[in-house]
N, C-alpha and C. Protein backbone atom coordinates (compact mmCIF):
# COMPACT_ATOMS: atom_id res chain seq x y z
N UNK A 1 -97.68 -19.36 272.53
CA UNK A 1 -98.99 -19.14 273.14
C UNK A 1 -98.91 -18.08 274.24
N UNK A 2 -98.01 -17.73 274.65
CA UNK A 2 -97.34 -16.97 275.79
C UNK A 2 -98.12 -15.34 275.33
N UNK A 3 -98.08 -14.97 274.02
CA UNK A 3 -98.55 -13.74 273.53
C UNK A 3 -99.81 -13.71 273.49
N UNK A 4 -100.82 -14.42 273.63
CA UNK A 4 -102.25 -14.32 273.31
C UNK A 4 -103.36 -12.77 274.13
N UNK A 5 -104.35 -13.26 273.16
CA UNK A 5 -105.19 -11.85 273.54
C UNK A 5 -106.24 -12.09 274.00
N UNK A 6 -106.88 -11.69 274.44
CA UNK A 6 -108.37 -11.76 275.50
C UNK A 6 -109.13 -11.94 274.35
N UNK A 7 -109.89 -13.11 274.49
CA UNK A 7 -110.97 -12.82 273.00
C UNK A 7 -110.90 -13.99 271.92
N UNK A 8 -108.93 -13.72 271.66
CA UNK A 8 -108.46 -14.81 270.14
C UNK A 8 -109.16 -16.13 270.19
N UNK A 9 -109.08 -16.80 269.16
CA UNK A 9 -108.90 -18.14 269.34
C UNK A 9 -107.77 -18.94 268.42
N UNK A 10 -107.44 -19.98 268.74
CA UNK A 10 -106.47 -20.26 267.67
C UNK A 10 -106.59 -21.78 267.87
N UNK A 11 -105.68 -22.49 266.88
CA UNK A 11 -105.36 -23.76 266.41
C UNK A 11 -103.91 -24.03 267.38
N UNK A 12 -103.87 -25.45 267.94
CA UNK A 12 -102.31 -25.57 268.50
C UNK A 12 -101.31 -26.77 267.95
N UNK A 13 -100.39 -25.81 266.93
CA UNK A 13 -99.60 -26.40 265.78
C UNK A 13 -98.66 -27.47 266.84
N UNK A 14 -97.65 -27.30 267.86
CA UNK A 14 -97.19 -28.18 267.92
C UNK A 14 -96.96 -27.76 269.71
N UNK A 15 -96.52 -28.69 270.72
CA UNK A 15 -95.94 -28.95 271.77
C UNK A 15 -94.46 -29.24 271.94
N UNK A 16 -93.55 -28.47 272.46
CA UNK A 16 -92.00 -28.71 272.58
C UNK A 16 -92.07 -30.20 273.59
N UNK A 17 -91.25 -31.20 272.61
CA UNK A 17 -91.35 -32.63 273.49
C UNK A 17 -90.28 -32.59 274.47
N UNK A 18 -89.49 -31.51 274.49
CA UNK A 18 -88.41 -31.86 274.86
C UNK A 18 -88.44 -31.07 276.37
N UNK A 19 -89.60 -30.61 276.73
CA UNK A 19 -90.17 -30.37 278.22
C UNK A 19 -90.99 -30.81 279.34
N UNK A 20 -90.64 -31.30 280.50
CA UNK A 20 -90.99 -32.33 281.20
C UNK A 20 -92.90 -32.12 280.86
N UNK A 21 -93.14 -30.99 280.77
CA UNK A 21 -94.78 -30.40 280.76
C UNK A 21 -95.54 -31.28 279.46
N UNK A 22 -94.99 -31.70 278.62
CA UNK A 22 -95.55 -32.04 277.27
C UNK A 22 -96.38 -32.79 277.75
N UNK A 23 -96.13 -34.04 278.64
CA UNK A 23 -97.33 -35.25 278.31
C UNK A 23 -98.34 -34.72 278.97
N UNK A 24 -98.33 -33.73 280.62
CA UNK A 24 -99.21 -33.76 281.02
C UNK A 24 -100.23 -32.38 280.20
N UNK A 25 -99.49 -31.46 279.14
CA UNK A 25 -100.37 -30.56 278.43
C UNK A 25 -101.49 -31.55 277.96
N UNK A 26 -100.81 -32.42 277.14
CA UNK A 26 -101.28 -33.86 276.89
C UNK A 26 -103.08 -34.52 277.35
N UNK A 27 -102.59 -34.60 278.49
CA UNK A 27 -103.15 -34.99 279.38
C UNK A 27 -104.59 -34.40 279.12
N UNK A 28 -104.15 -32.73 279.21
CA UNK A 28 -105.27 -31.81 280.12
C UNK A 28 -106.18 -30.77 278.26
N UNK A 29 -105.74 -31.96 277.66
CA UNK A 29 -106.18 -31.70 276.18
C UNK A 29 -105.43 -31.03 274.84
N UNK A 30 -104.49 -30.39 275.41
CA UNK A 30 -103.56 -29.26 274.63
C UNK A 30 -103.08 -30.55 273.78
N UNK A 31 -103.89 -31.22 272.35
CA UNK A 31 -103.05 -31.80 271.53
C UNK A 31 -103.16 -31.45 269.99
N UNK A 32 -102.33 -31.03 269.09
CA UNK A 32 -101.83 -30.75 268.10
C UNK A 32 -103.80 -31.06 267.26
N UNK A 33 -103.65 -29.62 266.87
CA UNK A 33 -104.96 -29.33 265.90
C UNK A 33 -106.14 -28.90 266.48
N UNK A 34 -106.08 -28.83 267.70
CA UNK A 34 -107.24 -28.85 269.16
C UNK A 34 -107.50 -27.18 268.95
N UNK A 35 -108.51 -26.66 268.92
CA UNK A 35 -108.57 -25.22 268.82
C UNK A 35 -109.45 -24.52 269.56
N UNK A 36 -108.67 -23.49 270.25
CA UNK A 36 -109.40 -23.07 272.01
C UNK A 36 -109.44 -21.72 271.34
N UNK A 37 -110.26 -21.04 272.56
CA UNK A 37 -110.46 -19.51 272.77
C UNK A 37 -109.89 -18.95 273.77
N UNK A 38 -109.49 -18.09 274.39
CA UNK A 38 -108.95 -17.32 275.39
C UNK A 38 -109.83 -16.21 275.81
N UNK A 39 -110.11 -17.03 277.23
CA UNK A 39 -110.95 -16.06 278.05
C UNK A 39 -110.66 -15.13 278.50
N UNK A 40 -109.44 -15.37 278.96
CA UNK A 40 -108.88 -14.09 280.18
C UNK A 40 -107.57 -14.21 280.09
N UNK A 41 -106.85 -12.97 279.76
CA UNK A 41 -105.43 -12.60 280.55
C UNK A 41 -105.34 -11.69 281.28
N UNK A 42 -104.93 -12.49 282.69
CA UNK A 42 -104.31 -11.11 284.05
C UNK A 42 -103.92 -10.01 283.52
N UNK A 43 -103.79 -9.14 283.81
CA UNK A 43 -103.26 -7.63 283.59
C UNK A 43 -102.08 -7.81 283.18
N UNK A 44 -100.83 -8.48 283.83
CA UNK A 44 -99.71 -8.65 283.96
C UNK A 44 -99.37 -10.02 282.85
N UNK A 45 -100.36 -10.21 282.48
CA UNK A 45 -100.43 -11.90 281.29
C UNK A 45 -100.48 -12.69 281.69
N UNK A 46 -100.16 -12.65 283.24
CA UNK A 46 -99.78 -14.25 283.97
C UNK A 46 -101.15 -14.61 284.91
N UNK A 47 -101.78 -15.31 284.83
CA UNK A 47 -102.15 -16.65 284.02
C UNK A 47 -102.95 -16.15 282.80
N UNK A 48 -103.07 -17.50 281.97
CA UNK A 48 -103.99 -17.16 280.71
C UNK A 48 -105.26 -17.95 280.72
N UNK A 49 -106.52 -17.62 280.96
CA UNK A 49 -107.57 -18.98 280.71
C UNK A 49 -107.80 -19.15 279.54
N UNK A 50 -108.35 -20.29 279.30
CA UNK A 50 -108.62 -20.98 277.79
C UNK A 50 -109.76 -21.59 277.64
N UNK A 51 -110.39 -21.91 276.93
CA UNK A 51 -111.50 -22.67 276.99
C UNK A 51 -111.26 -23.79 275.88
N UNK A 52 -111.51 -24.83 275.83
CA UNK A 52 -110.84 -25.79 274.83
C UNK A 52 -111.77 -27.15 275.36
N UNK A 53 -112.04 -27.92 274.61
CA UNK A 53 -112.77 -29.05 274.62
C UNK A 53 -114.39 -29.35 275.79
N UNK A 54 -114.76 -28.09 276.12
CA UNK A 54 -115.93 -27.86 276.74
C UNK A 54 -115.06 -27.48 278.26
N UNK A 55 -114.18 -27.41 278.60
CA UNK A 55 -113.86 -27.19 279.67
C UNK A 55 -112.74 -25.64 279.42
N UNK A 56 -112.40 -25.16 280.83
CA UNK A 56 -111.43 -24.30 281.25
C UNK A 56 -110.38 -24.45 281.65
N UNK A 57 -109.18 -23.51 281.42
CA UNK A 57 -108.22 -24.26 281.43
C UNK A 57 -107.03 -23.21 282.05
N UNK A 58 -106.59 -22.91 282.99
CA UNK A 58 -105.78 -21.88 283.41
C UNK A 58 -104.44 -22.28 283.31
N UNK A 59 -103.57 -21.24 282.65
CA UNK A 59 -102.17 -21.99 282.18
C UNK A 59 -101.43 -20.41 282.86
N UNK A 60 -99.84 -20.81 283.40
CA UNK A 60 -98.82 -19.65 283.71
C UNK A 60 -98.27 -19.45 282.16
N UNK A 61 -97.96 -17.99 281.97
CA UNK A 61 -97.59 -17.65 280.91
C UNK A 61 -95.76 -18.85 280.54
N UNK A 62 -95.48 -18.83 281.89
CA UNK A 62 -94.15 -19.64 281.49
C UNK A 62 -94.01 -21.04 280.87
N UNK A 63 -95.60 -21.81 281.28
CA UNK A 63 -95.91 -22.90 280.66
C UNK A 63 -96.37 -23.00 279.15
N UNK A 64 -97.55 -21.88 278.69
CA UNK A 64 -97.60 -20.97 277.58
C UNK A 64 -96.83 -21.16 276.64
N UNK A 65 -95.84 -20.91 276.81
CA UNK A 65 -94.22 -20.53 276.21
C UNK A 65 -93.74 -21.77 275.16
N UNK A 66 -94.28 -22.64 275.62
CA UNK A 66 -93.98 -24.42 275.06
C UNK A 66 -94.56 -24.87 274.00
N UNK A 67 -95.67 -23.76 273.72
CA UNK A 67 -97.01 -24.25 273.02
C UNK A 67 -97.09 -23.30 271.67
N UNK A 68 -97.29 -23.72 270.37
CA UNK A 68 -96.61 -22.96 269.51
C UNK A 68 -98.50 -23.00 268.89
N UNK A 69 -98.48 -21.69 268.64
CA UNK A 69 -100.20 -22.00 268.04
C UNK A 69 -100.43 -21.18 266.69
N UNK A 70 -101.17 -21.01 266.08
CA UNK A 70 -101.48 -20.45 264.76
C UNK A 70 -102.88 -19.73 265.26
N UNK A 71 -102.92 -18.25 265.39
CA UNK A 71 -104.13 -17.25 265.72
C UNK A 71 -105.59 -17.72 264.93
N UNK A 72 -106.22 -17.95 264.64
CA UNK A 72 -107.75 -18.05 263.86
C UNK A 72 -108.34 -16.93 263.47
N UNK A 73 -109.12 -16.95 262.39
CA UNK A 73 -110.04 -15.65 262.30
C UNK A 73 -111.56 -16.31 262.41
N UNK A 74 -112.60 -14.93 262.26
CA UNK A 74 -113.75 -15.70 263.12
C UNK A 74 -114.27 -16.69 261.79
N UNK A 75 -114.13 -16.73 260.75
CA UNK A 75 -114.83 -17.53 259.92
C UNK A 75 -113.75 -19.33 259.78
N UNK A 76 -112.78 -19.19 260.71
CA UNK A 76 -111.46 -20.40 260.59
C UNK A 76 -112.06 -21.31 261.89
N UNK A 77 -112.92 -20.61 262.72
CA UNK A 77 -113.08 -21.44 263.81
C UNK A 77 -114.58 -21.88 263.84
């Protein structure tokens, strides 16, 4: 998820369990099949906003990194 583009939206295939971050991605909606848009990336990539389950969602690209997603096209979402 770390690569995303201003605009995309995508599907989120899976969460690495094996990082203390998983439950609370968890938590804050990021769960397997959930499919967001991306509002904004900083210049520099770091942070990324998201929009996902009616809410916003600001993530560091290093957290990003954990989150394995599949891109969408506009007729998939």
């Amino acid at each position: 998820m770390a690569d995303v583009r201003q605009g995309m939206s995508a599907r989120i295939l899976a969460i690495d369990p094996t990082v203390p971050e998983a439950r609370r991605f968890q938590e804050m909606g990021l769960t397997v099949g959930t499919v967001f848009r991306v509002l904004k990336v900083a210049p520099l990539g770091d942070p990324i906003e998201i929009e996902l389950r009616g809410f916003r969602l600001v993530m560091r690209k290093g957290e990003a990194r954990f989150v394995r997603i599949q891109a969408l096209e506009a007729a998939d979402v």
